[in-house]
PDB file of N, CA and C in Angstrom:
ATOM      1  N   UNK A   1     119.453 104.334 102.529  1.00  0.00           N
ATOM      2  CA  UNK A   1     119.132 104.447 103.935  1.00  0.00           C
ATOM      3  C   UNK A   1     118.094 103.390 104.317  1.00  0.00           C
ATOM      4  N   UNK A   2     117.682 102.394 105.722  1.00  0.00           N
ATOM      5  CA  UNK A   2     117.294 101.684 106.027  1.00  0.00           C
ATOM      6  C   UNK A   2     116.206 102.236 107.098  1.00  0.00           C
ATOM      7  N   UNK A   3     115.786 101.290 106.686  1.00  0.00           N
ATOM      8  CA  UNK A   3     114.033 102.428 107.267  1.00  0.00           C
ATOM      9  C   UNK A   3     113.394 101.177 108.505  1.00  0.00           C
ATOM     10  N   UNK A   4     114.151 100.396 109.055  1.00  0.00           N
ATOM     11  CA  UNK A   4     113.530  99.418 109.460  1.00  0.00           C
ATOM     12  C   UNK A   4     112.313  99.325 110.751  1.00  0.00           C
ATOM     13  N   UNK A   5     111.338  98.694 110.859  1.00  0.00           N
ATOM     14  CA  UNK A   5     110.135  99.188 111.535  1.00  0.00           C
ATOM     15  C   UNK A   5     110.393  97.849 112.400  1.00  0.00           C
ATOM     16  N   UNK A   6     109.213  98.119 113.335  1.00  0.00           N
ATOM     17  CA  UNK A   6     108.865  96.517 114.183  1.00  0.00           C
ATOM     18  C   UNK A   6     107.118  96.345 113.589  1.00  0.00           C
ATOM     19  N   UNK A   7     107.071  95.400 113.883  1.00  0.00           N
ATOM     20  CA  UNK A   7     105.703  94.391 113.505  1.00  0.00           C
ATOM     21  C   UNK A   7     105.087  94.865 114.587  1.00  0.00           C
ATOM     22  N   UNK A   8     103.911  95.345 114.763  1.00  0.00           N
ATOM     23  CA  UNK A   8     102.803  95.060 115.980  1.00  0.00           C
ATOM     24  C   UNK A   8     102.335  93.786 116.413  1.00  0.00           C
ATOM     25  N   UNK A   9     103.235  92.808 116.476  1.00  0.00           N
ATOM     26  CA  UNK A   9     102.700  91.305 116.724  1.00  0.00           C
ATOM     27  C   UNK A   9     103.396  90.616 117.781  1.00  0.00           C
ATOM     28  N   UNK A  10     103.527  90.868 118.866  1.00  0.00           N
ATOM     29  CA  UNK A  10     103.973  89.856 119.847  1.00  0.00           C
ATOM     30  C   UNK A  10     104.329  88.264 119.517  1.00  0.00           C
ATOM     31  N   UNK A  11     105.738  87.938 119.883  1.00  0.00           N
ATOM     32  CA  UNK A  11     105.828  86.154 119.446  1.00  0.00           C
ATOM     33  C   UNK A  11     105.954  85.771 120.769  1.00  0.00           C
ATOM     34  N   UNK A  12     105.350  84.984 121.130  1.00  0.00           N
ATOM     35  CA  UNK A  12     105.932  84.179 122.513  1.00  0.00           C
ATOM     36  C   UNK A  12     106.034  82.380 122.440  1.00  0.00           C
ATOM     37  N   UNK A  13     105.912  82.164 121.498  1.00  0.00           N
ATOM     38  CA  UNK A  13     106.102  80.743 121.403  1.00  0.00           C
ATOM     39  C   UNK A  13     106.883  80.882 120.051  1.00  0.00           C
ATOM     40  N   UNK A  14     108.512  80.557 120.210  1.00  0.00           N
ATOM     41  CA  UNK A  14     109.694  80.374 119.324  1.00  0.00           C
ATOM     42  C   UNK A  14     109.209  78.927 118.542  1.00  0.00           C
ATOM     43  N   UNK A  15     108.726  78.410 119.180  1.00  0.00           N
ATOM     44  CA  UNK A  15     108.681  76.716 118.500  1.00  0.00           C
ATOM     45  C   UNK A  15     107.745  76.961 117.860  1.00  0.00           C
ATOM     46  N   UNK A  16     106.658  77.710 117.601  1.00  0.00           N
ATOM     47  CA  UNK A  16     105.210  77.921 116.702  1.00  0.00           C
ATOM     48  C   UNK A  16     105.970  78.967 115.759  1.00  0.00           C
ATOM     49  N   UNK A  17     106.545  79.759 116.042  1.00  0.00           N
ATOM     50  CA  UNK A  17     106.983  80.386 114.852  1.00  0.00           C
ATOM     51  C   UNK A  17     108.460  79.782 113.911  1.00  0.00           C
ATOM     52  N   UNK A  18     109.100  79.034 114.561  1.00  0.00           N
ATOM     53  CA  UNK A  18     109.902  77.832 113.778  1.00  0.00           C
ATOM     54  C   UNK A  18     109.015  76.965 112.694  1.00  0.00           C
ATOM     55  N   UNK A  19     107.801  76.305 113.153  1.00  0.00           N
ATOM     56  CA  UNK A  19     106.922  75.772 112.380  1.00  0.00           C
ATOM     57  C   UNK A  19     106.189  76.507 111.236  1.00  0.00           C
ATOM     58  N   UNK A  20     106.241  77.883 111.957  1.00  0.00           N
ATOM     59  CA  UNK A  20     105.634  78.940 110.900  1.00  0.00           C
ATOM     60  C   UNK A  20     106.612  78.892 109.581  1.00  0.00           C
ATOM     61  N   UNK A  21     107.928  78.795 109.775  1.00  0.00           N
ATOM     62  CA  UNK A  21     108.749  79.662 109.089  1.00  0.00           C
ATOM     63  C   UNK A  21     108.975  77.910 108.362  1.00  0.00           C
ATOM     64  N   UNK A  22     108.952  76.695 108.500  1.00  0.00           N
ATOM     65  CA  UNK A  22     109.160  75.919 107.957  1.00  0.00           C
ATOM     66  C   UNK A  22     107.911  75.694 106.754  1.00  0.00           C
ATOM     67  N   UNK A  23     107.294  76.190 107.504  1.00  0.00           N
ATOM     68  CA  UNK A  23     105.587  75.854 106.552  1.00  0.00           C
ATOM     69  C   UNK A  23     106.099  77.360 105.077  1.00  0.00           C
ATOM     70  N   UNK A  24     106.399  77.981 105.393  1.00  0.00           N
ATOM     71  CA  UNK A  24     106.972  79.132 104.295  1.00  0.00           C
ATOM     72  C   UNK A  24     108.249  78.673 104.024  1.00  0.00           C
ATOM     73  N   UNK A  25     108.474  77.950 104.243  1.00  0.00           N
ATOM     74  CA  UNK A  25     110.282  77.430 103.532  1.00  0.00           C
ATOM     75  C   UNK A  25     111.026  78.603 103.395  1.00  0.00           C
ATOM     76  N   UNK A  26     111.355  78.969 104.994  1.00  0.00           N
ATOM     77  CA  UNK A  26     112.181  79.926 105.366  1.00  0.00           C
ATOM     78  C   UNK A  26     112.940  79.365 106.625  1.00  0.00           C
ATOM     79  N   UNK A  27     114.222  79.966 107.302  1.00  0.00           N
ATOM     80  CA  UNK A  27     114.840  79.491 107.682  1.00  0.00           C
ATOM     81  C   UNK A  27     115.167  80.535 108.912  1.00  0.00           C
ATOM     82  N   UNK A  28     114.935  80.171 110.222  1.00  0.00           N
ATOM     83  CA  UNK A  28     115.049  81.048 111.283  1.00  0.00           C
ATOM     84  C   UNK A  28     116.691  80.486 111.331  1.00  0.00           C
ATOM     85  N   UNK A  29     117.239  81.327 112.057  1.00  0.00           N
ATOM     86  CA  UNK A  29     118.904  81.666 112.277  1.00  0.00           C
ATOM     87  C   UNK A  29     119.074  82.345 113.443  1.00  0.00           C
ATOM     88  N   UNK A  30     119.645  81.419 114.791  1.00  0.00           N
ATOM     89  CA  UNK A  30     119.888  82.163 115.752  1.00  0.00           C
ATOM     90  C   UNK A  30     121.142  83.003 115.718  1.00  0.00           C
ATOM     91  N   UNK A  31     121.211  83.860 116.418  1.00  0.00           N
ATOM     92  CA  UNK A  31     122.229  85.162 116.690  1.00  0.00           C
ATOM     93  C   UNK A  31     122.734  85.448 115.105  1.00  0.00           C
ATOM     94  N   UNK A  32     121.879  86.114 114.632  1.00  0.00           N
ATOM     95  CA  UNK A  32     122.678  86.441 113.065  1.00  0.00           C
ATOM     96  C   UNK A  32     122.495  87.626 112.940  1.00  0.00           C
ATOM     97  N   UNK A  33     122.599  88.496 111.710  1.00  0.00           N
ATOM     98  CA  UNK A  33     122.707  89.803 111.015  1.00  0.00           C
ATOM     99  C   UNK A  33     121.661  89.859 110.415  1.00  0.00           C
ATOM    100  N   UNK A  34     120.395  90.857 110.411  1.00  0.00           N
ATOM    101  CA  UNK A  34     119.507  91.101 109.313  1.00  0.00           C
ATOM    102  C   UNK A  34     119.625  92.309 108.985  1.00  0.00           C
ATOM    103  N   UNK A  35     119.398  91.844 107.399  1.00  0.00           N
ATOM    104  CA  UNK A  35     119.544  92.996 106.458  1.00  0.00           C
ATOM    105  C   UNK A  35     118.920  93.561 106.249  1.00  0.00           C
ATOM    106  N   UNK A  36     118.715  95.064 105.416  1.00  0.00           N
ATOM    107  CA  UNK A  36     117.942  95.602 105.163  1.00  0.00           C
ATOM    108  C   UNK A  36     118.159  96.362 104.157  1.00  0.00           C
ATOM    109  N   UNK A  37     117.791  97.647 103.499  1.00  0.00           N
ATOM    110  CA  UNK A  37     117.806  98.174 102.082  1.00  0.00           C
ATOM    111  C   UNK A  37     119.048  98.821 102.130  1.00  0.00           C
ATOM    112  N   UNK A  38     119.774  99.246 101.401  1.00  0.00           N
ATOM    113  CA  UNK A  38     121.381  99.773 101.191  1.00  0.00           C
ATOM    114  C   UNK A  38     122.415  99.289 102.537  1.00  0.00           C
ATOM    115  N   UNK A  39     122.609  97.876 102.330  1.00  0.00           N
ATOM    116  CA  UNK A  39     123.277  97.158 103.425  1.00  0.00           C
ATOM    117  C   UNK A  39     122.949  97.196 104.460  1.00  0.00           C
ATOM    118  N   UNK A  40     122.427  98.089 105.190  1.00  0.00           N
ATOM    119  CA  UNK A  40     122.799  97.820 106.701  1.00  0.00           C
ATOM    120  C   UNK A  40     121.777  96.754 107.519  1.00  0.00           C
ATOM    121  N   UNK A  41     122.397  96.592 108.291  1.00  0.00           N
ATOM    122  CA  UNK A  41     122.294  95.521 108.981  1.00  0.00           C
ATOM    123  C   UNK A  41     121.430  95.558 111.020  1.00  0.00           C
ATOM    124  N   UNK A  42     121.039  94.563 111.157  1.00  0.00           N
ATOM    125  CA  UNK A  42     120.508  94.821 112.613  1.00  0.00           C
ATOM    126  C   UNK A  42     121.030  92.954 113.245  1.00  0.00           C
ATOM    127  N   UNK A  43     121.581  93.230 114.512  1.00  0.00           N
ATOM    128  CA  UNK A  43     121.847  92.491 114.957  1.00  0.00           C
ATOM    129  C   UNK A  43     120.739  91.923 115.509  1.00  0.00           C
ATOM    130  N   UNK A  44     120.380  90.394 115.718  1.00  0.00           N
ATOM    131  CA  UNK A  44     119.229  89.695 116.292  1.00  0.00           C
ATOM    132  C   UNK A  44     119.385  88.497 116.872  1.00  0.00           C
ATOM    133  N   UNK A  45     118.612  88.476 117.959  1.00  0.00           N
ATOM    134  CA  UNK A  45     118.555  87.143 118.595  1.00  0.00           C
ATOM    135  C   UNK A  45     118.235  85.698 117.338  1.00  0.00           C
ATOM    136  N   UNK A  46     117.493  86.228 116.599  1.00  0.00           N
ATOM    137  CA  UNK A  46     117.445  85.540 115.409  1.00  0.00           C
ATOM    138  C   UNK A  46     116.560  86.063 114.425  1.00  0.00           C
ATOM    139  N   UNK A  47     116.998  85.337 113.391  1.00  0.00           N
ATOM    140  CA  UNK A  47     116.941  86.303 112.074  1.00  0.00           C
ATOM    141  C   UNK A  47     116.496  85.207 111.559  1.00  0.00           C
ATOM    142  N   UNK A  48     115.029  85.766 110.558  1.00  0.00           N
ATOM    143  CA  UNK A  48     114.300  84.809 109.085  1.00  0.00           C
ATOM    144  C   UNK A  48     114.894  85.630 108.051  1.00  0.00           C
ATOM    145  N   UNK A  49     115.818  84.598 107.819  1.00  0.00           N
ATOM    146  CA  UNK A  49     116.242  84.705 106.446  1.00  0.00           C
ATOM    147  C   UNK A  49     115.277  84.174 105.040  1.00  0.00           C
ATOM    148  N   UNK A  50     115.093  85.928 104.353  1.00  0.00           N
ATOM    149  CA  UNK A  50     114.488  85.286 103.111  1.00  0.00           C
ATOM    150  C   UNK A  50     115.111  85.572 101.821  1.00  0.00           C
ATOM    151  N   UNK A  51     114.220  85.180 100.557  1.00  0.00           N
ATOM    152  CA  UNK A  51     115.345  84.648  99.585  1.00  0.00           C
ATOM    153  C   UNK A  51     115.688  85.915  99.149  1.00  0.00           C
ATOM    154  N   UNK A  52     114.786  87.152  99.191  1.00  0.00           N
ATOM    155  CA  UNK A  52     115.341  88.504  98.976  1.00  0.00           C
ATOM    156  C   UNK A  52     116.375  89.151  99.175  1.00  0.00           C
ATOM    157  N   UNK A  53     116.326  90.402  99.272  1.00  0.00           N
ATOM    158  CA  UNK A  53     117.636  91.352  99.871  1.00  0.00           C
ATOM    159  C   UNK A  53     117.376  91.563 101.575  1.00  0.00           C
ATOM    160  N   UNK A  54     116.462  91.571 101.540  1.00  0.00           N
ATOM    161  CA  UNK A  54     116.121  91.882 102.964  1.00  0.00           C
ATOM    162  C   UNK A  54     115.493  90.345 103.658  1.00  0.00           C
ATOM    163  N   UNK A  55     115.943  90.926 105.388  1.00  0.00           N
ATOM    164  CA  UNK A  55     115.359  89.899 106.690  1.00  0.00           C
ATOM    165  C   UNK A  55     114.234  89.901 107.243  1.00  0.00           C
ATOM    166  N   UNK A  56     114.260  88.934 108.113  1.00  0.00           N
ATOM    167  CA  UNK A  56     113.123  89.882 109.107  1.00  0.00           C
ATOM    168  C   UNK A  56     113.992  89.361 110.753  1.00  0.00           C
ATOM    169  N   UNK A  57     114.081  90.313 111.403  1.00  0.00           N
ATOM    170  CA  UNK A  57     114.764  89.939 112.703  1.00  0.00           C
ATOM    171  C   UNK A  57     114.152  89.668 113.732  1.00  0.00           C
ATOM    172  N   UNK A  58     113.819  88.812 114.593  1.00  0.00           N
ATOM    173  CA  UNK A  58     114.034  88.176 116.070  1.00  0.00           C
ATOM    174  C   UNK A  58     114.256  88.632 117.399  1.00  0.00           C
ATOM    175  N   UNK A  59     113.573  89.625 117.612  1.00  0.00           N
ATOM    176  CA  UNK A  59     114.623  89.706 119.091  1.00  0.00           C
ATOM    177  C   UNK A  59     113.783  89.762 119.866  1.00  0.00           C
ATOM    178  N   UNK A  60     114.522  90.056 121.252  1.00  0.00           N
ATOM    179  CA  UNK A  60     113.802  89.928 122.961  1.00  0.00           C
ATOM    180  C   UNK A  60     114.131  91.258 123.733  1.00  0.00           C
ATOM    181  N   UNK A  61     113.497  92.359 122.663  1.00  0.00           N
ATOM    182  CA  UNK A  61     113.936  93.828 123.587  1.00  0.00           C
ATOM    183  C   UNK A  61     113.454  93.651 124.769  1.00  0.00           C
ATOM    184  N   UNK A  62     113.870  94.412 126.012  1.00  0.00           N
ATOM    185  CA  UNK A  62     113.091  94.437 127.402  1.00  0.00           C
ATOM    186  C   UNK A  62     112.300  95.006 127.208  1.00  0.00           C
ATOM    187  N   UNK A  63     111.717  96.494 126.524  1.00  0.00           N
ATOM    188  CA  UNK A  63     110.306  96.578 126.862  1.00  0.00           C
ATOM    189  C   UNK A  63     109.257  95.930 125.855  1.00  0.00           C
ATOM    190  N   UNK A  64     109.666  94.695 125.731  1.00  0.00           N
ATOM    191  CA  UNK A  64     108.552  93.775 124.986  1.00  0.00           C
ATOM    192  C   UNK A  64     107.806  92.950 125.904  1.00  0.00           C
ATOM    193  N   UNK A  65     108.258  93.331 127.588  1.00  0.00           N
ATOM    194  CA  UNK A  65     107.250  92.270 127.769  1.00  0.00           C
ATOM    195  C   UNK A  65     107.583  91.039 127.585  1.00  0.00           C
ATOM    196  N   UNK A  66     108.261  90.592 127.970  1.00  0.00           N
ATOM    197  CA  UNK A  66     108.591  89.188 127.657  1.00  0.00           C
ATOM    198  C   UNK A  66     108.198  88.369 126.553  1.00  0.00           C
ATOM    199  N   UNK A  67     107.846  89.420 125.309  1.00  0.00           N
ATOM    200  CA  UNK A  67     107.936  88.871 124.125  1.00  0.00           C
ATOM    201  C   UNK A  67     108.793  88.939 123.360  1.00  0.00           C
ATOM    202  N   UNK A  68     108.798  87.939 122.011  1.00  0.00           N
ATOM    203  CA  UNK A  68     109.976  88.388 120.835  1.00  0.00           C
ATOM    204  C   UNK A  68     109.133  89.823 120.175  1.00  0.00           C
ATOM    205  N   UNK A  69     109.964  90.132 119.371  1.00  0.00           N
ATOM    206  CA  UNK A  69     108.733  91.172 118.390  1.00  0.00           C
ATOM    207  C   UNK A  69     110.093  91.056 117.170  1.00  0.00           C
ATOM    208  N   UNK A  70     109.333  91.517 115.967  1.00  0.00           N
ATOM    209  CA  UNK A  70     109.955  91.127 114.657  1.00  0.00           C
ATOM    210  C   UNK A  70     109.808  92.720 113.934  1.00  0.00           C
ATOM    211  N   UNK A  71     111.080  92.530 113.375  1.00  0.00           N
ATOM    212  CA  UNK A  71     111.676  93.899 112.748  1.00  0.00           C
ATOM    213  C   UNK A  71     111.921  93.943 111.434  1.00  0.00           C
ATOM    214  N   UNK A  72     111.739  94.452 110.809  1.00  0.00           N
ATOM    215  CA  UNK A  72     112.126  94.414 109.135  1.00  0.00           C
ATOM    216  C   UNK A  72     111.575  95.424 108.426  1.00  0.00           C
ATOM    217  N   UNK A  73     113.087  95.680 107.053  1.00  0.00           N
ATOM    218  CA  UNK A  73     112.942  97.135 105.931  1.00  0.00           C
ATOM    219  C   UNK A  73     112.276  96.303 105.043  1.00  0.00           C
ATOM    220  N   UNK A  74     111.283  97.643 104.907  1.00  0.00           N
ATOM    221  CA  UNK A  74     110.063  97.024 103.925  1.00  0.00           C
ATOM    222  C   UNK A  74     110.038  97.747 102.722  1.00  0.00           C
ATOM    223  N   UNK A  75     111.137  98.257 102.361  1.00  0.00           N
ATOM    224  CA  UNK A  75     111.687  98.665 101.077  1.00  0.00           C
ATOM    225  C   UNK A  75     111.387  98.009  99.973  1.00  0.00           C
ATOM    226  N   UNK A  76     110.461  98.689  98.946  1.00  0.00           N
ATOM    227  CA  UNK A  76     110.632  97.729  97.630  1.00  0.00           C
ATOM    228  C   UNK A  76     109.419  97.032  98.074  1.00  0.00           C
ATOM    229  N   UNK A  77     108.938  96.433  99.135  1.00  0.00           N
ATOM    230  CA  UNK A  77     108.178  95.291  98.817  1.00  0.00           C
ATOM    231  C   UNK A  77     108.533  94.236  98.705  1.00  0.00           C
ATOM    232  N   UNK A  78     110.267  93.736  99.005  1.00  0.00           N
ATOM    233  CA  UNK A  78     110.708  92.282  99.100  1.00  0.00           C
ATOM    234  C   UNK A  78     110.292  91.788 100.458  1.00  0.00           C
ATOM    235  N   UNK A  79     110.150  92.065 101.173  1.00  0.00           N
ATOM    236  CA  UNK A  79     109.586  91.016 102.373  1.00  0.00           C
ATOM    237  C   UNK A  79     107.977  91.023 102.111  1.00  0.00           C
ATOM    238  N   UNK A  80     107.096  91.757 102.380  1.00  0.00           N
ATOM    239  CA  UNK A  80     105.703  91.663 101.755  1.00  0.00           C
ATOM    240  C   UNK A  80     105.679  90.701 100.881  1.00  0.00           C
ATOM    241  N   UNK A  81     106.422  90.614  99.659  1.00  0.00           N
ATOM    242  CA  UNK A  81     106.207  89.287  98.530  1.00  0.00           C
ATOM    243  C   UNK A  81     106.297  87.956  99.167  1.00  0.00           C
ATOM    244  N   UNK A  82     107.254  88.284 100.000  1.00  0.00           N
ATOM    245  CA  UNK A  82     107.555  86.478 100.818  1.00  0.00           C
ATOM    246  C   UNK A  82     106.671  86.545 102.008  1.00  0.00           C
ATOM    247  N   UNK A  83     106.463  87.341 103.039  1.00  0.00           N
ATOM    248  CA  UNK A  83     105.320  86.937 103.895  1.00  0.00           C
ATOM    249  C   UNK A  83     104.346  87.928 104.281  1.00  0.00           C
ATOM    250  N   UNK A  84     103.922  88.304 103.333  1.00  0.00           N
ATOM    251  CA  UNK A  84     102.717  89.233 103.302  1.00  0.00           C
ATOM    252  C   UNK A  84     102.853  90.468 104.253  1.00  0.00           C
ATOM    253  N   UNK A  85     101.983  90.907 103.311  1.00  0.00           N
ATOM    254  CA  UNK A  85     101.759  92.745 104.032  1.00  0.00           C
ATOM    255  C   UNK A  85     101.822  92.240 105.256  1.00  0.00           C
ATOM    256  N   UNK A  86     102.486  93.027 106.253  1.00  0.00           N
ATOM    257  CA  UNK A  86     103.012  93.305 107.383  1.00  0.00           C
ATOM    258  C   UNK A  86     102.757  91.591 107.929  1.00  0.00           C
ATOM    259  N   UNK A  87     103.795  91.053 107.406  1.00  0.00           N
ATOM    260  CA  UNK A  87     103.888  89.878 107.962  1.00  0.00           C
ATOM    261  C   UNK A  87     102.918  88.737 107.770  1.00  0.00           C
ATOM    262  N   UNK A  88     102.053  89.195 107.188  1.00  0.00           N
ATOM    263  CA  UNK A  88      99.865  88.764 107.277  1.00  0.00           C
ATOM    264  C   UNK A  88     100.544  87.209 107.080  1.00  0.00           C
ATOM    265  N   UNK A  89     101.627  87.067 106.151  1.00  0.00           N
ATOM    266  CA  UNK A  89     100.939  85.153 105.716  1.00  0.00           C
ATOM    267  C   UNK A  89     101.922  84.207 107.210  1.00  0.00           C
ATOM    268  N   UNK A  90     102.877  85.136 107.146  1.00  0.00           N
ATOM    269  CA  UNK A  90     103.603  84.220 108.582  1.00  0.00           C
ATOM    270  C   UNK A  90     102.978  84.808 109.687  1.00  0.00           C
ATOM    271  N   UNK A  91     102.434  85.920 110.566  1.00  0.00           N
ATOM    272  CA  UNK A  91     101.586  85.688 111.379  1.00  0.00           C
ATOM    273  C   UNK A  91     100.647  84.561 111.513  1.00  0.00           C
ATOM    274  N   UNK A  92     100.025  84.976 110.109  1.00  0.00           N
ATOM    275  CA  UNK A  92      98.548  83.837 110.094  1.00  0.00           C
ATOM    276  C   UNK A  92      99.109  82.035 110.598  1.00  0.00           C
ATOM    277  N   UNK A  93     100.179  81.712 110.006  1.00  0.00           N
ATOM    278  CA  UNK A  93     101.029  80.525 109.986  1.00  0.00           C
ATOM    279  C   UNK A  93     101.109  80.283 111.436  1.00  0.00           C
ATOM    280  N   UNK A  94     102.366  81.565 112.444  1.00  0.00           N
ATOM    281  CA  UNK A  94     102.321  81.092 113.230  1.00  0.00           C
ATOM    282  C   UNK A  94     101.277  81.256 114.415  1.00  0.00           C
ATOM    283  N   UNK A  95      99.989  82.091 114.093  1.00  0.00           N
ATOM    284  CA  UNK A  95      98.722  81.758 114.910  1.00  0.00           C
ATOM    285  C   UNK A  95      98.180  80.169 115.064  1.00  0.00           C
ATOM    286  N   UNK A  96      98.360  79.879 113.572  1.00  0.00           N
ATOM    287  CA  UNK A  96      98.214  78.239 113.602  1.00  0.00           C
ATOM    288  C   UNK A  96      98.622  77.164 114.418  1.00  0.00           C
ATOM    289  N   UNK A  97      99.664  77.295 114.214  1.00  0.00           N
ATOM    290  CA  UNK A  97     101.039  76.345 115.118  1.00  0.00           C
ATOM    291  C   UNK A  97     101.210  76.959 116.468  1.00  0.00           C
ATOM    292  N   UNK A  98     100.826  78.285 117.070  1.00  0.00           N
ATOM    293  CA  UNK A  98     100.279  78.585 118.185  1.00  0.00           C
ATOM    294  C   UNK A  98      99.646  78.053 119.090  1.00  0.00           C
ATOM    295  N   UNK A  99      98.492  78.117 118.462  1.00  0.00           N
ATOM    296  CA  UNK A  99      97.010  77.461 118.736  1.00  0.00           C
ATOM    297  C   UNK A  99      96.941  76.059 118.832  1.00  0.00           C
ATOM    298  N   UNK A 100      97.516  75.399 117.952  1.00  0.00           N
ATOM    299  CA  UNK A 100      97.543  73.491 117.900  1.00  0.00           C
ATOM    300  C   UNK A 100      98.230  73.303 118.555  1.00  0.00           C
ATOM    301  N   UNK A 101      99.543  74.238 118.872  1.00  0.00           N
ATOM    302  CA  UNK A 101     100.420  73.730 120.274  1.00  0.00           C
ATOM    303  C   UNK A 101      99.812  73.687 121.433  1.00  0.00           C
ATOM    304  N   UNK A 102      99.255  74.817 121.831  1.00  0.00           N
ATOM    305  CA  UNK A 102      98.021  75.114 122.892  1.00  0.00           C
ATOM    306  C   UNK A 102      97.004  73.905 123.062  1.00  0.00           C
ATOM    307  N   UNK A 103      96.589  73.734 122.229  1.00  0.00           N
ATOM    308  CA  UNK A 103      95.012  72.646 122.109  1.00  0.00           C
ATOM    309  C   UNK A 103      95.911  71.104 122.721  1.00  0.00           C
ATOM    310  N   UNK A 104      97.542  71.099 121.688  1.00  0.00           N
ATOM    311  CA  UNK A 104      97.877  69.450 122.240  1.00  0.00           C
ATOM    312  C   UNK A 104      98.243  69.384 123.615  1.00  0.00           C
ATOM    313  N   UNK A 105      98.676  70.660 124.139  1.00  0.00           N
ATOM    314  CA  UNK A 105      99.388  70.926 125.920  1.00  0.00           C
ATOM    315  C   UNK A 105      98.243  70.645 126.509  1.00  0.00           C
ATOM    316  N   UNK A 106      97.042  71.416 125.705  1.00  0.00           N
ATOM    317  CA  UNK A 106      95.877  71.163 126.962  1.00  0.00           C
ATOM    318  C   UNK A 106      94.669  69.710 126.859  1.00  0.00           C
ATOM    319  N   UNK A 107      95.034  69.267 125.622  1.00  0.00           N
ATOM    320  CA  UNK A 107      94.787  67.754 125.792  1.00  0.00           C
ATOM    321  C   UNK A 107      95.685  66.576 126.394  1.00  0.00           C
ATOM    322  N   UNK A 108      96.953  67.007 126.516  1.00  0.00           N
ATOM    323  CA  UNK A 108      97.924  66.019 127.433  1.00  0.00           C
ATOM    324  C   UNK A 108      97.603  66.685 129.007  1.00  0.00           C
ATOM    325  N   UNK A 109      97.472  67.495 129.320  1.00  0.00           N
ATOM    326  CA  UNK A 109      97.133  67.753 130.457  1.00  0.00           C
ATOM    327  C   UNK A 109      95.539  67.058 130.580  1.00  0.00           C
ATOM    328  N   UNK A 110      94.517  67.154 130.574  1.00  0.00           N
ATOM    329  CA  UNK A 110      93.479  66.784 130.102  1.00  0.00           C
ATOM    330  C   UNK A 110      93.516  65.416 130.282  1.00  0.00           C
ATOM    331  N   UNK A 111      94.515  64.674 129.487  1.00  0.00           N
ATOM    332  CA  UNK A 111      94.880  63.045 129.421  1.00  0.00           C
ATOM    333  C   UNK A 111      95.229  62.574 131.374  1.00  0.00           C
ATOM    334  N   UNK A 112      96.151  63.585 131.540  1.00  0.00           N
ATOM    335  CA  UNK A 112      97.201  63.164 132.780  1.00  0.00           C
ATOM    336  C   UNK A 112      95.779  63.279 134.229  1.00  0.00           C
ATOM    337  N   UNK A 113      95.002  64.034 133.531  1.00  0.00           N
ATOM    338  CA  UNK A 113      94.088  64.556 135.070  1.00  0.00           C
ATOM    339  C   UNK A 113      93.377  63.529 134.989  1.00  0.00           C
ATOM    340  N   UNK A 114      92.626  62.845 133.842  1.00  0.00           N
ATOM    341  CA  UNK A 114      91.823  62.078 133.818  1.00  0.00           C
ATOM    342  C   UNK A 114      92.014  60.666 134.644  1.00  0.00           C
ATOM    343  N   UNK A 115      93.429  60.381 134.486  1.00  0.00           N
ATOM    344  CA  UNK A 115      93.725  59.199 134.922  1.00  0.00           C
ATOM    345  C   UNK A 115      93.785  58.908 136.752  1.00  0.00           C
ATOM    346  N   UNK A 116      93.868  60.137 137.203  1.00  0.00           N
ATOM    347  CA  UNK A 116      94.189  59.806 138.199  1.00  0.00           C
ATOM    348  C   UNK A 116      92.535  59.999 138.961  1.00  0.00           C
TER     349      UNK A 116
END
């Protein structure tokens, strides 16, 4: 039986968590199948595929708020091994690539005001 939970972590920048998931040499997958413990499966806007048995899924429920939020069976402890207790090492990742996206938008803006 598949026990699958959501993350308490809001995503709103897809391109910071692409970078996340490259920096973990993992592989986001739009519109795919994630797995979870005794087969079953959850359909997702996109799915991190990891090298385990299990995913972690992608999606854009409506009451998120116009965020993604991320889903995954935490059975066993195969997703924890690849990105930490409740997500901890790819959150942390894509806070990173978050944030530096943020800082370069608001130094090109920054650039564009100056000039004029």
């Amino acid at each position: 039986m598949s026990n699958f939970t959501t993350v308490e972590a809001p995503i709103r920048d897809l391109v910071a968590l692409v970078y996340a998931c490259v920096g973990l040499n993992l592989n986001l997958i739009p519109d795919a199948w994630c797995c979870g413990h005794g087969g079953t499966v959850l359909q997702a806007a996109f799915v991190i595929r990891l090298r385990g048995p299990h995913d972690i899924a992608v999606d854009f429920p409506v009451e998120s708020g116009g965020t993604y939020v991320l889903t995954t069976d935490w059975h066993d402890g195969h997703v924890a091994r690849e990105v930490g207790v409740g997500c901890g090492d790819l959150l942390e990742a894509y806070d990173f690539h978050r944030t530096r996206r943020e800082r370069e938008a608001q130094a090109l803006d920054l650039g564009t005001t100056n000039r004029n």
